[in-house]
PDB file of N, CA and C in Angstrom:
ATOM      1  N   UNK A   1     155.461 127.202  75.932  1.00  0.00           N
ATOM      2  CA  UNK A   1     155.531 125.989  76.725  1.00  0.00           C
ATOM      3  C   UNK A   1     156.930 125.902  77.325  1.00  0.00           C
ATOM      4  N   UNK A   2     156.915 125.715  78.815  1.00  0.00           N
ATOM      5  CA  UNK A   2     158.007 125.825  78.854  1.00  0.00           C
ATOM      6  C   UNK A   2     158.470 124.196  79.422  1.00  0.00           C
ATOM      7  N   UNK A   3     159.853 123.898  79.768  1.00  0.00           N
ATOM      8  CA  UNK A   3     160.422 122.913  80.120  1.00  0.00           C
ATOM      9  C   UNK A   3     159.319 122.137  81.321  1.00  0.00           C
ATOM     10  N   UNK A   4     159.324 123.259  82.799  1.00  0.00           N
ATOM     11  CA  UNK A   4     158.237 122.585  83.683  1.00  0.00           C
ATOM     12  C   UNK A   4     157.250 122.591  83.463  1.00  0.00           C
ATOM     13  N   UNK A   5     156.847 123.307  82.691  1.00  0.00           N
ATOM     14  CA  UNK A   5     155.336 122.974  82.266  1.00  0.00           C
ATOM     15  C   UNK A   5     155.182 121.765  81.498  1.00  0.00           C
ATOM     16  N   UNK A   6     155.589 121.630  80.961  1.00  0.00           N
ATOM     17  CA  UNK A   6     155.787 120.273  79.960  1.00  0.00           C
ATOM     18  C   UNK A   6     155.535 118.988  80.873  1.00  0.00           C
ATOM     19  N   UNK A   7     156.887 119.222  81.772  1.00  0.00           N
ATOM     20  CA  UNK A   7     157.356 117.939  83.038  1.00  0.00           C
ATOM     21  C   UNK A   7     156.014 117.686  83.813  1.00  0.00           C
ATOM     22  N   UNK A   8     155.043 119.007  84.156  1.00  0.00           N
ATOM     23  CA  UNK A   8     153.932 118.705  84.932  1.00  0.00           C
ATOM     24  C   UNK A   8     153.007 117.853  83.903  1.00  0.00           C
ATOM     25  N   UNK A   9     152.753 118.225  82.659  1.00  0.00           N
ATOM     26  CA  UNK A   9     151.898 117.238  81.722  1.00  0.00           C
ATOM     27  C   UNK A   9     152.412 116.303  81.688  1.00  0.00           C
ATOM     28  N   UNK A  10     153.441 115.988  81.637  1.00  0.00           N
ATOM     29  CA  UNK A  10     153.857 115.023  81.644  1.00  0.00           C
ATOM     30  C   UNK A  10     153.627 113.519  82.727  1.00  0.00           C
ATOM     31  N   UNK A  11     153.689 114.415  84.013  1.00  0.00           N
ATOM     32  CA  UNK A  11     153.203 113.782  85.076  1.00  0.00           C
ATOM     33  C   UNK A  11     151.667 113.409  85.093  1.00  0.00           C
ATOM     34  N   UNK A  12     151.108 114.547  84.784  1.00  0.00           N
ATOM     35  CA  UNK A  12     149.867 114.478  85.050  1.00  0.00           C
ATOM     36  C   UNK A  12     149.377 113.093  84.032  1.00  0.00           C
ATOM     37  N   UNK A  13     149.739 113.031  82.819  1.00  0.00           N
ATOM     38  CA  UNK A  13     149.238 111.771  81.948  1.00  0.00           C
ATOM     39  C   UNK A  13     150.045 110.565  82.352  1.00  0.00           C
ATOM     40  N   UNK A  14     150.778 110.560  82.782  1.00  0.00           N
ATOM     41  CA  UNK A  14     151.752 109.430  83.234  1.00  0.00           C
ATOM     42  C   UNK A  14     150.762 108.666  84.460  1.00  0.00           C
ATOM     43  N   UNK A  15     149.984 109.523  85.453  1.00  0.00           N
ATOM     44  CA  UNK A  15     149.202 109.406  86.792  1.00  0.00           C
ATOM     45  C   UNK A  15     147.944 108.816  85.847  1.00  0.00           C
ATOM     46  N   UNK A  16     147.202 109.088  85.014  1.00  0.00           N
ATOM     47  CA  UNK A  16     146.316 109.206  84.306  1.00  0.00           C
ATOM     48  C   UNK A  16     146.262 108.013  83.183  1.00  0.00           C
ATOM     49  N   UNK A  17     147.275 107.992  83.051  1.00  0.00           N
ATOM     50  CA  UNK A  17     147.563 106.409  81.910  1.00  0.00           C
ATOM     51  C   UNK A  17     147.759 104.925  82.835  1.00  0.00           C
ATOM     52  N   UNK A  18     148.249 105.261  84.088  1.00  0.00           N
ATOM     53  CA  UNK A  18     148.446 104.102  84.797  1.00  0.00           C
ATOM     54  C   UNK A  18     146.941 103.560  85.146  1.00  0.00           C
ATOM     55  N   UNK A  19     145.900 104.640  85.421  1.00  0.00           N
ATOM     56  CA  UNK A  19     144.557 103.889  85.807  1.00  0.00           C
ATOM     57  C   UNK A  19     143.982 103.102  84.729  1.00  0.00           C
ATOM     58  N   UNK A  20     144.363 103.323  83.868  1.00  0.00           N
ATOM     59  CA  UNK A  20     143.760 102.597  82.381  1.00  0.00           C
ATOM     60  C   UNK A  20     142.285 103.009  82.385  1.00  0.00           C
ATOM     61  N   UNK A  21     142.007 104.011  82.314  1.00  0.00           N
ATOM     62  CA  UNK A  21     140.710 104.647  82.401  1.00  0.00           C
ATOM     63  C   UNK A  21     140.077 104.320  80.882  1.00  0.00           C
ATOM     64  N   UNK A  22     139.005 104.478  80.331  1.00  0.00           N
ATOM     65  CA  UNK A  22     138.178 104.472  79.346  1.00  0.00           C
ATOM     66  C   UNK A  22     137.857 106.236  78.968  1.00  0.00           C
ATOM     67  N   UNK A  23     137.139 106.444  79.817  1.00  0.00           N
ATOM     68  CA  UNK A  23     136.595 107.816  79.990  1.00  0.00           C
ATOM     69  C   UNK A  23     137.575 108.788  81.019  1.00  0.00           C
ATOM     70  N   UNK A  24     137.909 109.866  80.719  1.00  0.00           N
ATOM     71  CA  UNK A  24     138.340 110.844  81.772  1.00  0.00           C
ATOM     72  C   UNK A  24     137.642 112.105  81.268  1.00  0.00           C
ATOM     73  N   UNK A  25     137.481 112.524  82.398  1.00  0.00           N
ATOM     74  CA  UNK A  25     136.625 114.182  82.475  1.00  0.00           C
ATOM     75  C   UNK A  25     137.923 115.072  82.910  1.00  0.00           C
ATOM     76  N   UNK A  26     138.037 116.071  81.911  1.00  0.00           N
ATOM     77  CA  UNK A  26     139.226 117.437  82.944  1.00  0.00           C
ATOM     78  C   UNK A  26     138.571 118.452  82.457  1.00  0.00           C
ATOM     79  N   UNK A  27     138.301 119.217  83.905  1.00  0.00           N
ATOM     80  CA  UNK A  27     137.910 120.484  84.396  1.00  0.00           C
ATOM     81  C   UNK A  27     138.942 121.252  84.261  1.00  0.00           C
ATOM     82  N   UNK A  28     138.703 122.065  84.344  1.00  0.00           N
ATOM     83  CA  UNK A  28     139.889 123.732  83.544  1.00  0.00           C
ATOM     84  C   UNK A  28     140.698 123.035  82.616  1.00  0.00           C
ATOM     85  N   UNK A  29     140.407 122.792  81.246  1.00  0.00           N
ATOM     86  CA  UNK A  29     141.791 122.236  80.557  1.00  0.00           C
ATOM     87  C   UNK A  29     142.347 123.276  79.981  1.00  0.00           C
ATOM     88  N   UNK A  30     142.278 124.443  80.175  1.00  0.00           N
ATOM     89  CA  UNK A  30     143.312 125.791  79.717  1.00  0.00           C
ATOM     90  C   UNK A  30     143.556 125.497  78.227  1.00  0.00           C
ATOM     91  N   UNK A  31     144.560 125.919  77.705  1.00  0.00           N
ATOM     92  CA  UNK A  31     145.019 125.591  76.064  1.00  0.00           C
ATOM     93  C   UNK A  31     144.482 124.461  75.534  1.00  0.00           C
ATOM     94  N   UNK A  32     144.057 123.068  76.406  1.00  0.00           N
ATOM     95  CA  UNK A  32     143.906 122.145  76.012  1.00  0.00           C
ATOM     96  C   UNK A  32     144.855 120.862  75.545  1.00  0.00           C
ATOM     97  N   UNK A  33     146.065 121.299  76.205  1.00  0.00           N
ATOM     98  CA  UNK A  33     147.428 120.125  76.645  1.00  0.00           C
ATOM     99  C   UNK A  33     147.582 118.920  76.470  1.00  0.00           C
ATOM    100  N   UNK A  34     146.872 118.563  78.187  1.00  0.00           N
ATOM    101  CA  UNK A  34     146.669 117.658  78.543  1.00  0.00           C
ATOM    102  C   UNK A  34     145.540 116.506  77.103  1.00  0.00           C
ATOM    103  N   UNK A  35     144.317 117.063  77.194  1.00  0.00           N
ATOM    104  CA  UNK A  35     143.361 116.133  76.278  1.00  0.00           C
ATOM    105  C   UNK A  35     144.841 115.970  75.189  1.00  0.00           C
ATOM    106  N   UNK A  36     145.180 116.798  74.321  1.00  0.00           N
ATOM    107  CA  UNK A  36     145.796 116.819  73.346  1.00  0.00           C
ATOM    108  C   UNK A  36     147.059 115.351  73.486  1.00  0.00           C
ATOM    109  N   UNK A  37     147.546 115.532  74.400  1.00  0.00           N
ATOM    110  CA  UNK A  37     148.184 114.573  75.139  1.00  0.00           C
ATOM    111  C   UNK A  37     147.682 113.339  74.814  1.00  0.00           C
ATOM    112  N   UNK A  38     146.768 113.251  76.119  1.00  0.00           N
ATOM    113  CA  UNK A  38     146.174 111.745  76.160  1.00  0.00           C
ATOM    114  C   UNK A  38     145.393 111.055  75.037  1.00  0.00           C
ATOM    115  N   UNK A  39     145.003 111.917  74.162  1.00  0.00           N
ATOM    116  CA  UNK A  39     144.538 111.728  72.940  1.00  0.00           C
ATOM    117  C   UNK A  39     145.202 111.120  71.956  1.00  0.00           C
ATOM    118  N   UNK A  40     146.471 111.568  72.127  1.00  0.00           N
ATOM    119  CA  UNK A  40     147.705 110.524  71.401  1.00  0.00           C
ATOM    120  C   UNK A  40     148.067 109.314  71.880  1.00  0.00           C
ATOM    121  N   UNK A  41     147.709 109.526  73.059  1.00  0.00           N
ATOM    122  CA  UNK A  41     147.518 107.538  73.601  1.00  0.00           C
ATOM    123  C   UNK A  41     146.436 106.857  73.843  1.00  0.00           C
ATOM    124  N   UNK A  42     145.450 107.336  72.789  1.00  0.00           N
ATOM    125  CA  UNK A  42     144.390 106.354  72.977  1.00  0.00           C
ATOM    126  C   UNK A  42     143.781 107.166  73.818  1.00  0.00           C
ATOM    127  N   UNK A  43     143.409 108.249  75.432  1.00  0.00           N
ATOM    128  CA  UNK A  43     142.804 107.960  75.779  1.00  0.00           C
ATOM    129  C   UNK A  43     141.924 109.224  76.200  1.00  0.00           C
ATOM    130  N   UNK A  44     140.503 108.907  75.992  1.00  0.00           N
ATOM    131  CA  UNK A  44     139.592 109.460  75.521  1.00  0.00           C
ATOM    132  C   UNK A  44     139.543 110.446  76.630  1.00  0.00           C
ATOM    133  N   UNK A  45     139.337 111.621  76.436  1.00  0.00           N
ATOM    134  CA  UNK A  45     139.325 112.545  77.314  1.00  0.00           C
ATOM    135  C   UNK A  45     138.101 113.692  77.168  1.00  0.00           C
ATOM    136  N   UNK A  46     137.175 114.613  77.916  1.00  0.00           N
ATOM    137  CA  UNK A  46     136.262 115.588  77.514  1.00  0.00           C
ATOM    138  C   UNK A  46     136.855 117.030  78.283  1.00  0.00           C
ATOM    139  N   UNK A  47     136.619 117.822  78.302  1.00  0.00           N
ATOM    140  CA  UNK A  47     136.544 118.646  79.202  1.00  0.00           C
ATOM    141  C   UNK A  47     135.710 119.438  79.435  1.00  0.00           C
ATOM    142  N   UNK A  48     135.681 120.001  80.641  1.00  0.00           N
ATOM    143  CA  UNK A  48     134.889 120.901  81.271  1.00  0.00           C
ATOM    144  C   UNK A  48     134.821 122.597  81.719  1.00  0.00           C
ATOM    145  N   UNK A  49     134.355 123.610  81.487  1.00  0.00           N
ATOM    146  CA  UNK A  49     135.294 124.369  81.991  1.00  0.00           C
ATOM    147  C   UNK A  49     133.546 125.979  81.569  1.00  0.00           C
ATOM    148  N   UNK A  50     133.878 127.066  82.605  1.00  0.00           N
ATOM    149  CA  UNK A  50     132.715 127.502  82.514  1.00  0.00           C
ATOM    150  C   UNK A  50     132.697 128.998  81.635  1.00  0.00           C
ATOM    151  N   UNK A  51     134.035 129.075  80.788  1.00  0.00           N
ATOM    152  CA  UNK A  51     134.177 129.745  79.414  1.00  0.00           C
ATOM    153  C   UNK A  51     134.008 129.087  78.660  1.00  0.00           C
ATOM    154  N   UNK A  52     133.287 129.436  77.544  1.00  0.00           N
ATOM    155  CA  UNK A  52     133.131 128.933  76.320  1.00  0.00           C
ATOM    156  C   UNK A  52     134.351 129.568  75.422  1.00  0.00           C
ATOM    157  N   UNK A  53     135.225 130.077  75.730  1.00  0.00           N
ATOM    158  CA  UNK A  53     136.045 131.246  74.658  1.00  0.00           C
ATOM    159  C   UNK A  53     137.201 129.675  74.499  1.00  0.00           C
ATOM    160  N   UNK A  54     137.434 128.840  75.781  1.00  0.00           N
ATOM    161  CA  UNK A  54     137.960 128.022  76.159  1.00  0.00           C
ATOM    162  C   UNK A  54     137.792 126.523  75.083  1.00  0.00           C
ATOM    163  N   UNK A  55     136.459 126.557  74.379  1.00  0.00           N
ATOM    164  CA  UNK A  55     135.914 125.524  73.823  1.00  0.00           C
ATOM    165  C   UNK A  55     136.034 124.504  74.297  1.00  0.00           C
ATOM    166  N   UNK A  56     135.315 123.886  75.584  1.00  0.00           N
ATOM    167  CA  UNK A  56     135.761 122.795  76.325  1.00  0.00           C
ATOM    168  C   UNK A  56     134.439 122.065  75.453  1.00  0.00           C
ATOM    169  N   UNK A  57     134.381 120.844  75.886  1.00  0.00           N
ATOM    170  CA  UNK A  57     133.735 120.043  75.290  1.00  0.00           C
ATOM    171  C   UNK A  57     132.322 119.964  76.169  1.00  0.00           C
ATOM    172  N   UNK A  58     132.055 120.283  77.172  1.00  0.00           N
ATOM    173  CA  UNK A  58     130.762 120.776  78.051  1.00  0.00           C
ATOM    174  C   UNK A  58     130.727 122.240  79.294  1.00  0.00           C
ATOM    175  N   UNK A  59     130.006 122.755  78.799  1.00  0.00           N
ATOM    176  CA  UNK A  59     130.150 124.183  79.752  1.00  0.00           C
ATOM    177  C   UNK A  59     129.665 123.980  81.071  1.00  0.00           C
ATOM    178  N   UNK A  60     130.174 124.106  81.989  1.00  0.00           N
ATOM    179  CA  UNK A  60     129.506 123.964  83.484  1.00  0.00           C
ATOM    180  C   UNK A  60     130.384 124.249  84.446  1.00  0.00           C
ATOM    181  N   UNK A  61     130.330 124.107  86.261  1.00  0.00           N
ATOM    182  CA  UNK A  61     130.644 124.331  87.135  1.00  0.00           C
ATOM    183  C   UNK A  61     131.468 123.314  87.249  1.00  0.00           C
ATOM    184  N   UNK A  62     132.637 123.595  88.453  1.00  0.00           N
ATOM    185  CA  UNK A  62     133.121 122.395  88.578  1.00  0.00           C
ATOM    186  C   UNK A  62     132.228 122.022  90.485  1.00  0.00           C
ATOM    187  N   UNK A  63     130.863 123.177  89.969  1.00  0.00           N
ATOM    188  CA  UNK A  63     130.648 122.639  91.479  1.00  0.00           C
ATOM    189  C   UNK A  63     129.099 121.997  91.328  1.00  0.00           C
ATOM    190  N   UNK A  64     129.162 121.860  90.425  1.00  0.00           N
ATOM    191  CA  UNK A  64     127.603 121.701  89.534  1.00  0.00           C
ATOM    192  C   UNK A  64     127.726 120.901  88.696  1.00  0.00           C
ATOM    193  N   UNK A  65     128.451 119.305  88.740  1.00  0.00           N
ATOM    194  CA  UNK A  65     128.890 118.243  87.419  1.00  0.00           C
ATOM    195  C   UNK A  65     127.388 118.584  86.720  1.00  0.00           C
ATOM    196  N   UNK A  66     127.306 118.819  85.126  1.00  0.00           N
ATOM    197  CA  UNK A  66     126.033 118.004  84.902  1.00  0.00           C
ATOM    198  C   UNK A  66     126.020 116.853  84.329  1.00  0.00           C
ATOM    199  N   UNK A  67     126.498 115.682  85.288  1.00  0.00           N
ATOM    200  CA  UNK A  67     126.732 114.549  84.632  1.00  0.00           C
ATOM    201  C   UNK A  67     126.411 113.772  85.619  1.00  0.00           C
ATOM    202  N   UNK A  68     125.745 112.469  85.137  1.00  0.00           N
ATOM    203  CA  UNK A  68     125.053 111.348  86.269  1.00  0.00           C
ATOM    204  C   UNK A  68     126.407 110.752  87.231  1.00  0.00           C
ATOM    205  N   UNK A  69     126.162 110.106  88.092  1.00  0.00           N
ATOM    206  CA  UNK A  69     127.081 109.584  89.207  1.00  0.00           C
ATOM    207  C   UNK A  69     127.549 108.465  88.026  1.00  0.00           C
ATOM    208  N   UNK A  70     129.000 108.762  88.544  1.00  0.00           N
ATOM    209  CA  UNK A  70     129.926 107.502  87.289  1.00  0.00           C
ATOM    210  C   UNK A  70     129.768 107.359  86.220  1.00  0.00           C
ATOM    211  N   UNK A  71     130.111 108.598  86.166  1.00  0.00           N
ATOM    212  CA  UNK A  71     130.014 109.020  84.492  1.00  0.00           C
ATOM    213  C   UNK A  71     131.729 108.843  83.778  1.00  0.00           C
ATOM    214  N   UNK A  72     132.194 108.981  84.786  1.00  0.00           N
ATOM    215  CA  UNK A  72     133.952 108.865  83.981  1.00  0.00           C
ATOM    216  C   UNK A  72     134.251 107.986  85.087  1.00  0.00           C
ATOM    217  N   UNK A  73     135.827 107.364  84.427  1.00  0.00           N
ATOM    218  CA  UNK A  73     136.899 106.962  85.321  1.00  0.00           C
ATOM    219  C   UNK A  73     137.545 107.425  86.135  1.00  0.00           C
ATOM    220  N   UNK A  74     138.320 108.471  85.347  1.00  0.00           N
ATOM    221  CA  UNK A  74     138.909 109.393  86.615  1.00  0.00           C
ATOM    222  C   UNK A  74     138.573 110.697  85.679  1.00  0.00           C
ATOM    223  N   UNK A  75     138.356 112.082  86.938  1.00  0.00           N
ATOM    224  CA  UNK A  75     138.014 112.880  86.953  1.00  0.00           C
ATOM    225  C   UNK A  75     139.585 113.888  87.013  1.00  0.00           C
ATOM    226  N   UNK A  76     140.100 114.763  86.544  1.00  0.00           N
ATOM    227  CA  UNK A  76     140.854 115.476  86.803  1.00  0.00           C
ATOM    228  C   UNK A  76     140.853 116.977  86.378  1.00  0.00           C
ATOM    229  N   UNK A  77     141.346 117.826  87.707  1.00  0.00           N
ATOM    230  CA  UNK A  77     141.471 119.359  87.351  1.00  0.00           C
ATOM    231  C   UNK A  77     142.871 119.539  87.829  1.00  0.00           C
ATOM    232  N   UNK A  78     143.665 119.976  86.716  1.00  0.00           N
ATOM    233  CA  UNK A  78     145.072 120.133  87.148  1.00  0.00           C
ATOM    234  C   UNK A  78     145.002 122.150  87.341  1.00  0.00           C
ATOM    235  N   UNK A  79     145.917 122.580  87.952  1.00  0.00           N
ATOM    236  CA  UNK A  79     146.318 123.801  88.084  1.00  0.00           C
ATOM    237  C   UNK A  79     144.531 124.907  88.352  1.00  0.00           C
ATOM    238  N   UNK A  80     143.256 124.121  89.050  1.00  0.00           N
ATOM    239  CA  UNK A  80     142.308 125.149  88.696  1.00  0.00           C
ATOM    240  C   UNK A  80     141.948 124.875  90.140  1.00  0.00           C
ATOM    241  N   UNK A  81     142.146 124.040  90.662  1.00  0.00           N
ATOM    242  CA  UNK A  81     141.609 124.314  92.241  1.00  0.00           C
ATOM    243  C   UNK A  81     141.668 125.507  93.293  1.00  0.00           C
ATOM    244  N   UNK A  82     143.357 125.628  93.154  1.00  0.00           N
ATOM    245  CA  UNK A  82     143.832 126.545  93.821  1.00  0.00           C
ATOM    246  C   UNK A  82     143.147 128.012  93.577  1.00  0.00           C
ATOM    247  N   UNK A  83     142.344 127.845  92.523  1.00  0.00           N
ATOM    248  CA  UNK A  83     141.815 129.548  91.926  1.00  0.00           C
ATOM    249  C   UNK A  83     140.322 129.828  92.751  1.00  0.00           C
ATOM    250  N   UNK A  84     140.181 128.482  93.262  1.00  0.00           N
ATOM    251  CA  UNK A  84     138.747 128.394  93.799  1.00  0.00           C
ATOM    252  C   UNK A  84     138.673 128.567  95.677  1.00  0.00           C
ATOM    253  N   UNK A  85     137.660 129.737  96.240  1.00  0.00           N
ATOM    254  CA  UNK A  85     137.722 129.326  97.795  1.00  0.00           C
ATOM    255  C   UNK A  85     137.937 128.168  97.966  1.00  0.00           C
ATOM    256  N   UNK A  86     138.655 127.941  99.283  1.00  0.00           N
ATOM    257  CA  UNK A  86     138.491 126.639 100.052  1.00  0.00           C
ATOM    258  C   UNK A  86     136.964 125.874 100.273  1.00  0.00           C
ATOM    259  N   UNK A  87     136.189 126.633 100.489  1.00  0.00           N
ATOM    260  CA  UNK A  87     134.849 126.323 100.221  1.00  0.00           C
ATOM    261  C   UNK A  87     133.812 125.595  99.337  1.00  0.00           C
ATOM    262  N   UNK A  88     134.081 126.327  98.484  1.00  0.00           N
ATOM    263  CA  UNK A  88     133.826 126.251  96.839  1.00  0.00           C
ATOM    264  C   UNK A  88     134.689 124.974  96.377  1.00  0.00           C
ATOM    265  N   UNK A  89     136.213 124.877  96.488  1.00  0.00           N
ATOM    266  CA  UNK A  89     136.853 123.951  96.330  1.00  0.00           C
ATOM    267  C   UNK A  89     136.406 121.867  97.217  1.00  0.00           C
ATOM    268  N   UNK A  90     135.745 122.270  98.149  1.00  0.00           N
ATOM    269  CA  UNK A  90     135.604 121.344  98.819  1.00  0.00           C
ATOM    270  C   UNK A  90     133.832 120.786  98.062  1.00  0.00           C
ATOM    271  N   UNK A  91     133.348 121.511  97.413  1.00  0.00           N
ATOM    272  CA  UNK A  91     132.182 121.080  96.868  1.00  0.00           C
ATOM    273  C   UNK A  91     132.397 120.826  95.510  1.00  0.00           C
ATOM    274  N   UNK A  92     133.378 121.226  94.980  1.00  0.00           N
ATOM    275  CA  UNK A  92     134.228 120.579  93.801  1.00  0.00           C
ATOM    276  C   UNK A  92     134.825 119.374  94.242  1.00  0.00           C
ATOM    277  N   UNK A  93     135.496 119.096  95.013  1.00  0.00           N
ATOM    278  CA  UNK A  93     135.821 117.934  95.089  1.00  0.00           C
ATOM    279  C   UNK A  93     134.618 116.551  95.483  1.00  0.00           C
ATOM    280  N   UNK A  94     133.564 117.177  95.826  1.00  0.00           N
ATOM    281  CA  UNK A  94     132.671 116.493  96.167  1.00  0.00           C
ATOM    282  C   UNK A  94     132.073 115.880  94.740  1.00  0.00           C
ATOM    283  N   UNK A  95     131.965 116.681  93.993  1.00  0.00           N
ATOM    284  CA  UNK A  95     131.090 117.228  92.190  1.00  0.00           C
ATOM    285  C   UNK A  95     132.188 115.738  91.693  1.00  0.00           C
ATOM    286  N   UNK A  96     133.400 115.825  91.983  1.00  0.00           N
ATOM    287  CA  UNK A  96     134.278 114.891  90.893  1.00  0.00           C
ATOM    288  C   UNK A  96     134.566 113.552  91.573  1.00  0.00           C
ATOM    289  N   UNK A  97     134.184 113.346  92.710  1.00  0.00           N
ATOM    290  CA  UNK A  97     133.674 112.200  93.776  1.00  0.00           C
ATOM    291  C   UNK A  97     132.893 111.620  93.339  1.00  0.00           C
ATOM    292  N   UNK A  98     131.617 112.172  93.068  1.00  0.00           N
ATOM    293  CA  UNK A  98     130.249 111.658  92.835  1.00  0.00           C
ATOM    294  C   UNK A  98     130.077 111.281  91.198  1.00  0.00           C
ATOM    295  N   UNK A  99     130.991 112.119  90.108  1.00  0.00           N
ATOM    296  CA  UNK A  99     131.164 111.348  88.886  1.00  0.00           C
ATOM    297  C   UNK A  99     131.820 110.788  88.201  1.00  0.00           C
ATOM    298  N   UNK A 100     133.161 110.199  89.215  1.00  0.00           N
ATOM    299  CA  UNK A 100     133.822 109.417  88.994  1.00  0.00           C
ATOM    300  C   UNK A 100     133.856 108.258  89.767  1.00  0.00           C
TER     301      UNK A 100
END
């Protein structure tokens, strides 16, 4: 872990604690950080992600929610967009639109 990496979690739950969310969904949670994070403040987090080696808390697409419309508060994928076509990425953003 390094210093900026840290500073970006840092941000990222700081953005994430101000909505006062109930529910949050994060797509690619990598090591699992972030949840680990927000979990220490109360706030309830799942993730998503389409390795299982990953142990996210539901296996799926981030272009394929399988989750009903408004299913979370806020939806977040930190550092996994950029890995995705522009294409692909724009129907992901659609996927975390529609369940948040």
């Amino acid at each position: 872990m390094s210093k900026a990496r840290w500073i970006s979690v840092w941000h990222q739950l700081d953005e994430v604690i101000r909505l006062k969310p109930e529910r949050v969904l994060e797509i690619g949670p990598g090591p699992g950080l972030f949840k680990q994070a927000a979990n220490a403040f109360g706030i309830h987090v799942e993730t998503l992600d389409l390795d299982p080696e990953l142990k996210p808390d539901h296996l799926g697409s981030a272009t394929e929610l399988p989750f009903a419309d408004n299913s979370y508060d806020v939806v977040c994928a930190f550092q996994m967009l950029e890995h995705l076509p522009y294409e692909t990425a724009l129907s992901a953003f659609s996927e975390m639109v529609r369940v948040s």
